[in-house]
Protein backbone atom coordinates (compact mmCIF):
# COMPACT_ATOMS: atom_id res chain seq x y z
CA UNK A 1 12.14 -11.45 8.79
CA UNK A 2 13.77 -8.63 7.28
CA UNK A 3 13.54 -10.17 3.61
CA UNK A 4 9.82 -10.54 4.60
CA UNK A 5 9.92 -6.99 5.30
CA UNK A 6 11.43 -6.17 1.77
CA UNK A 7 9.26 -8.48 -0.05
CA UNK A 8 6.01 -6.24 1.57
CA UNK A 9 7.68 -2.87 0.71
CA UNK A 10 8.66 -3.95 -2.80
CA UNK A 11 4.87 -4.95 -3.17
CA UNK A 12 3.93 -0.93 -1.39
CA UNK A 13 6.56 0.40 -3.87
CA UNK A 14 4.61 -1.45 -7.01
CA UNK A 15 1.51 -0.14 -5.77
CA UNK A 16 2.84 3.26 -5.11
CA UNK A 17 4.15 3.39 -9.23
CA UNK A 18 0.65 1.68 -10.27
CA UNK A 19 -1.08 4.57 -8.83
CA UNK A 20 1.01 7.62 -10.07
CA UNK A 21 1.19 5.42 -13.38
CA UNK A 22 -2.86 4.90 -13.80
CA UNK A 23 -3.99 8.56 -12.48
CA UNK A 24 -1.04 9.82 -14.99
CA UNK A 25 -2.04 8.28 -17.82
CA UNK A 26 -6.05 8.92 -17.23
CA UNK A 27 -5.90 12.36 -16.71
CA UNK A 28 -3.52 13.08 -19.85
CA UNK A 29 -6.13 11.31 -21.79
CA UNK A 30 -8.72 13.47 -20.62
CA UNK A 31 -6.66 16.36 -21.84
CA UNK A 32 -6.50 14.87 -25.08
CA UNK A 33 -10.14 15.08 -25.39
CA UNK A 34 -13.50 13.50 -24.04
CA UNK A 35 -12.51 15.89 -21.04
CA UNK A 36 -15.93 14.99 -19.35
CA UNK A 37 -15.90 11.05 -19.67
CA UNK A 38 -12.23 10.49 -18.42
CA UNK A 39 -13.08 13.11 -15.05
CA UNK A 40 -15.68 10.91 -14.25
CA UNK A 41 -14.23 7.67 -14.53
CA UNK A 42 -11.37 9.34 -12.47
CA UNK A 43 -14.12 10.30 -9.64
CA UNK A 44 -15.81 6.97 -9.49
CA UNK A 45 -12.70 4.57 -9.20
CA UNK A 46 -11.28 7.45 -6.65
CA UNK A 47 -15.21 7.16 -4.77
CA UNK A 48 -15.47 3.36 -5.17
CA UNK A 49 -11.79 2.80 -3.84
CA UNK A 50 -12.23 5.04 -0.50
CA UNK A 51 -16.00 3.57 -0.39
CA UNK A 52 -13.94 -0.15 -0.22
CA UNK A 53 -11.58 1.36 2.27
CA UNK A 54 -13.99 2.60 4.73
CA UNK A 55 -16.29 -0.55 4.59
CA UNK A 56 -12.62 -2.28 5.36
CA UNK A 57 -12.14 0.18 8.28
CA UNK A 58 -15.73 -0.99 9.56
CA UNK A 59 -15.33 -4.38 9.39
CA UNK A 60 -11.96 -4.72 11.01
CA UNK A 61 -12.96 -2.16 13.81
CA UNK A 62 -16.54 -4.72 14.55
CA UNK A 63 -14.76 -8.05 14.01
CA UNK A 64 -10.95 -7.25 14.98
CA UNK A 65 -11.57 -5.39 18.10
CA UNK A 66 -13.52 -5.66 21.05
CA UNK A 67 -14.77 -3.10 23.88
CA UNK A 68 -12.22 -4.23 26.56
CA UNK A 69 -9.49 -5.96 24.79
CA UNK A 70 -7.22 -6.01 21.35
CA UNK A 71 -5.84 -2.48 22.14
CA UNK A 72 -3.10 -3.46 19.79
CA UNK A 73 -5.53 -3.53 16.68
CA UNK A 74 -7.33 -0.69 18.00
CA UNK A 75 -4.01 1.00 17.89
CA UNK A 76 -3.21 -0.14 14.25
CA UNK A 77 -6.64 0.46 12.63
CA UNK A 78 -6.69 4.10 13.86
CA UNK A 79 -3.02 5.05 13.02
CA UNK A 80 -3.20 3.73 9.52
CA UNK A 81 -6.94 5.07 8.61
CA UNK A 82 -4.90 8.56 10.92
CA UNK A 83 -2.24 8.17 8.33
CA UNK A 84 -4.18 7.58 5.62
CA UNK A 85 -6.66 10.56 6.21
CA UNK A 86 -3.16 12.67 6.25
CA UNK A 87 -1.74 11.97 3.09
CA UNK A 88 -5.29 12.05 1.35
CA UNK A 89 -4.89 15.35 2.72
CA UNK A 90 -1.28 15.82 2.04
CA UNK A 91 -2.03 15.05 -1.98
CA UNK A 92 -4.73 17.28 -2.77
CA UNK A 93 -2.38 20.61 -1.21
CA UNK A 94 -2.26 23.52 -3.43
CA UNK A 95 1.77 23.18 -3.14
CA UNK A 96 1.35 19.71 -4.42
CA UNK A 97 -0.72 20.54 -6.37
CA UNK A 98 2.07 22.67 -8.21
CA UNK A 99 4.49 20.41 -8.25
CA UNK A 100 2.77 17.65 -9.32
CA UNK A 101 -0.49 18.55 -11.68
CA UNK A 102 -1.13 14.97 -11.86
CA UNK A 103 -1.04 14.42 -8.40
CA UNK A 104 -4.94 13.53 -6.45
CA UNK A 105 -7.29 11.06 -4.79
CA UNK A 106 -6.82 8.19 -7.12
CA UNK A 107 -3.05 7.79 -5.99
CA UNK A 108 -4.18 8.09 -2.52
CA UNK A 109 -7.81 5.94 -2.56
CA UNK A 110 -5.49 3.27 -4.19
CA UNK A 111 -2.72 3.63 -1.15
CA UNK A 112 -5.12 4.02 1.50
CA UNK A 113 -7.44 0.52 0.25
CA UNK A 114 -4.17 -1.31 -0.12
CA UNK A 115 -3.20 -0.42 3.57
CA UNK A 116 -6.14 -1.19 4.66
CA UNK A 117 -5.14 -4.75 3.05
CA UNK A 118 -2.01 -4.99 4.66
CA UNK A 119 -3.63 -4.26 7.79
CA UNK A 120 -6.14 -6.55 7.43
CA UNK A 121 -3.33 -8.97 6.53
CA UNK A 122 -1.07 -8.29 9.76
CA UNK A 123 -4.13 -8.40 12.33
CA UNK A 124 -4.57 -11.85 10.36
CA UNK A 125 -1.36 -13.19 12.38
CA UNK A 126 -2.50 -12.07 15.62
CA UNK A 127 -2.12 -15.03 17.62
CA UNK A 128 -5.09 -14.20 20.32
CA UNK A 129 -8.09 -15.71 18.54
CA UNK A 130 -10.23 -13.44 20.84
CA UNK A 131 -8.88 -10.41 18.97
CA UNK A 132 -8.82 -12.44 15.54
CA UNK A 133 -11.72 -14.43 14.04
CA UNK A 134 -9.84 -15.60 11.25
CA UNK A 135 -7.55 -18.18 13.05
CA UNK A 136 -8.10 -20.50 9.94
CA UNK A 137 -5.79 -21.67 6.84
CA UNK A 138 -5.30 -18.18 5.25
CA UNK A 139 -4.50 -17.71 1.20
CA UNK A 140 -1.03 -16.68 0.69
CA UNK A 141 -1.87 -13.57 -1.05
CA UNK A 142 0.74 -13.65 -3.72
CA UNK A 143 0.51 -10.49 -5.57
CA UNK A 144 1.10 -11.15 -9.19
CA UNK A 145 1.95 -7.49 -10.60
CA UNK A 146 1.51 -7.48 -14.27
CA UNK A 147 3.74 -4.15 -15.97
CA UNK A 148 3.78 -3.21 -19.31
CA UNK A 149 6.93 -0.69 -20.72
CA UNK A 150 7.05 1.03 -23.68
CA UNK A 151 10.61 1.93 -23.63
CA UNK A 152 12.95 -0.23 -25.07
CA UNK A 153 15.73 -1.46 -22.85
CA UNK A 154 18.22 -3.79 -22.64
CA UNK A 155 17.68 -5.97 -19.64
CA UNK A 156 13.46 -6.47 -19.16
CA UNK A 157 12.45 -4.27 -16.04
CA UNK A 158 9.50 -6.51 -14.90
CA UNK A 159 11.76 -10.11 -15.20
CA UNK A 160 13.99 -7.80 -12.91
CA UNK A 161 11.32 -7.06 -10.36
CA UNK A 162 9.98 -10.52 -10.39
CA UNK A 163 13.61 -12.20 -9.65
CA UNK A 164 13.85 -9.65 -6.81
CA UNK A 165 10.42 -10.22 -5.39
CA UNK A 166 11.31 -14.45 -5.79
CA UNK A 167 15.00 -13.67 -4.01
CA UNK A 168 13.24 -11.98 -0.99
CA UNK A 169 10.63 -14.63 -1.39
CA UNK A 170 13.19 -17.07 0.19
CA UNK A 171 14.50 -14.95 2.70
CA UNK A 172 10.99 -15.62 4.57
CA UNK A 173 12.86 -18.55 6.23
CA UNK A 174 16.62 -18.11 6.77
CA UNK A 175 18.66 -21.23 6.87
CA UNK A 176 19.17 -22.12 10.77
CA UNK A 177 16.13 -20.28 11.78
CA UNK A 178 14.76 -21.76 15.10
CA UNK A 179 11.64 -23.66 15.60
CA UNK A 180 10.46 -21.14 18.00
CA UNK A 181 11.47 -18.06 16.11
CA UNK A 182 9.21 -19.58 13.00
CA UNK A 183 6.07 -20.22 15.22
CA UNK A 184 6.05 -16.44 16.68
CA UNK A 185 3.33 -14.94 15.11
CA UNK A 186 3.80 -11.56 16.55
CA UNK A 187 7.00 -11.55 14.18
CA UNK A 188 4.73 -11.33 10.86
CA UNK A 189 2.16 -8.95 12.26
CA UNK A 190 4.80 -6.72 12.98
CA UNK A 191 6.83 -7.16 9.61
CA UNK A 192 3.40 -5.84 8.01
CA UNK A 193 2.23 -3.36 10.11
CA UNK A 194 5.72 -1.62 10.11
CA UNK A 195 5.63 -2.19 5.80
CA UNK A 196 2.42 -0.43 5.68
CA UNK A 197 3.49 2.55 7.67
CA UNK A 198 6.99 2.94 5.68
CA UNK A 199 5.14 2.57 2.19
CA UNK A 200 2.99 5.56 3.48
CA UNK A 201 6.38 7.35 4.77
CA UNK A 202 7.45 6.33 0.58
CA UNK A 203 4.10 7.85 -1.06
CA UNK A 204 4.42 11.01 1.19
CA UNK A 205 7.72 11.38 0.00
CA UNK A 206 6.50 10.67 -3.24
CA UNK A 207 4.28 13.87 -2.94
CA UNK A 208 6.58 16.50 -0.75
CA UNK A 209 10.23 15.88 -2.49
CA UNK A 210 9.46 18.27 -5.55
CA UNK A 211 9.27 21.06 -2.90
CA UNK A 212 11.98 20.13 -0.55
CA UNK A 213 14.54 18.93 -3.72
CA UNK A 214 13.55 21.79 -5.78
CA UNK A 215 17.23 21.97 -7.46
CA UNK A 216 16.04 18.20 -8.44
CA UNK A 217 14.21 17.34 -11.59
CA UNK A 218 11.50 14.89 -10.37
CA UNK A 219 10.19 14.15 -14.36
């Protein structure tokens, strides 16, 4: 379980660099020029992504829960969209804002729709088909993360990421595991749930070392 664990956080970490990488890159192109065209492409993926987040909320608060049971996905929805709502919060700070310029909603609409995923995902494993109406054959969602480098190096960064992601791949199922500890379901929703809330511990960091490592170039 704990290389399950790793494989989920190296997938939040991906995510996290996607996000800082795409919002980067977008708004330096709208200081190049066609200021107008790149703000609002900026606004409507940011809009779209919470938009797809919050229809996610809905669905998995009507379908996931119920009025007098499933406290445990009650308890999951709220502190994630909680969590969520804080470092949406958290990244739009004057402070922040200071120490990172390129810092906004995009990184955090992208975080908050892909927790919403992993939620989504964990509740998925709930064993108590009352509280889960998915009890069917799920898709293995494997993430295929496609990165592109400019700089030149000598070992290839994304061959490197894959290998890792395939190594911790394996260590889903440790040699000698028991029959019983492979059937617990409760095993996987808490490997996710407890991914999710340490990738938002990671983009938070993400956002708030600049000002507590100021003696620390962050660039």
């Amino acid at each position: 379980m704990v290389g399950g664990f790793l494989f989920f956080l190296v997938q939040l970490i991906l995510i996290i660099d996607l996000a800082h990488s795409w919002s980067q890159a977008w708004l330096l192109r709208a200081e190049d020029g066609n200021t107008k065209c790149w703000y609002a492409a900026l606004l409507i993926c940011t809009l779209l992504l919470y938009a797809a987040s919050i229809a996610a909320i809905v669905v998995l608060y009507i379908y996931y829960t119920k009025p007098d049971d499933c406290v445990h996905n009650k308890v999951f929805i709220s502190l994630n969209l909680i969590f969520c709502v804080i470092v949406s919060i958290v990244s739009i700070l004057p402070k922040i804002q200071d120490v990172h310029p390129h810092s906004g909603l995009l990184q955090a609409s992208v975080i908050t729709l892909y927790t919403m995923f992993v939620t989504w995902s964990a509740m998925a494993n709930v064993p108590n088909p009352y509280c889960n109406p998915t009890l069917l054959p799920i898709v293995n969602n494997g993430t295929t993360t496609s990165l592109s480098s400019k700089v030149v190096q000598w070992w290839d960064a994304p061959s490197i990421v894959g290998l890792v992601i395939f190594i911790l791949c394996t260590l889903f199922i440790r040699p000698g595991t028991s029959d019983a500890s492979l059937s617990s379901p409760w095993s996987a929703v808490w490997v996710k749930i407890s991914s999710s809330w340490v990738g938002l511990l990671l983009y938070l960091w993400t956002l708030v070392a600049p000002l507590i490592l100021s003696n620390r170039d962050f660039n």
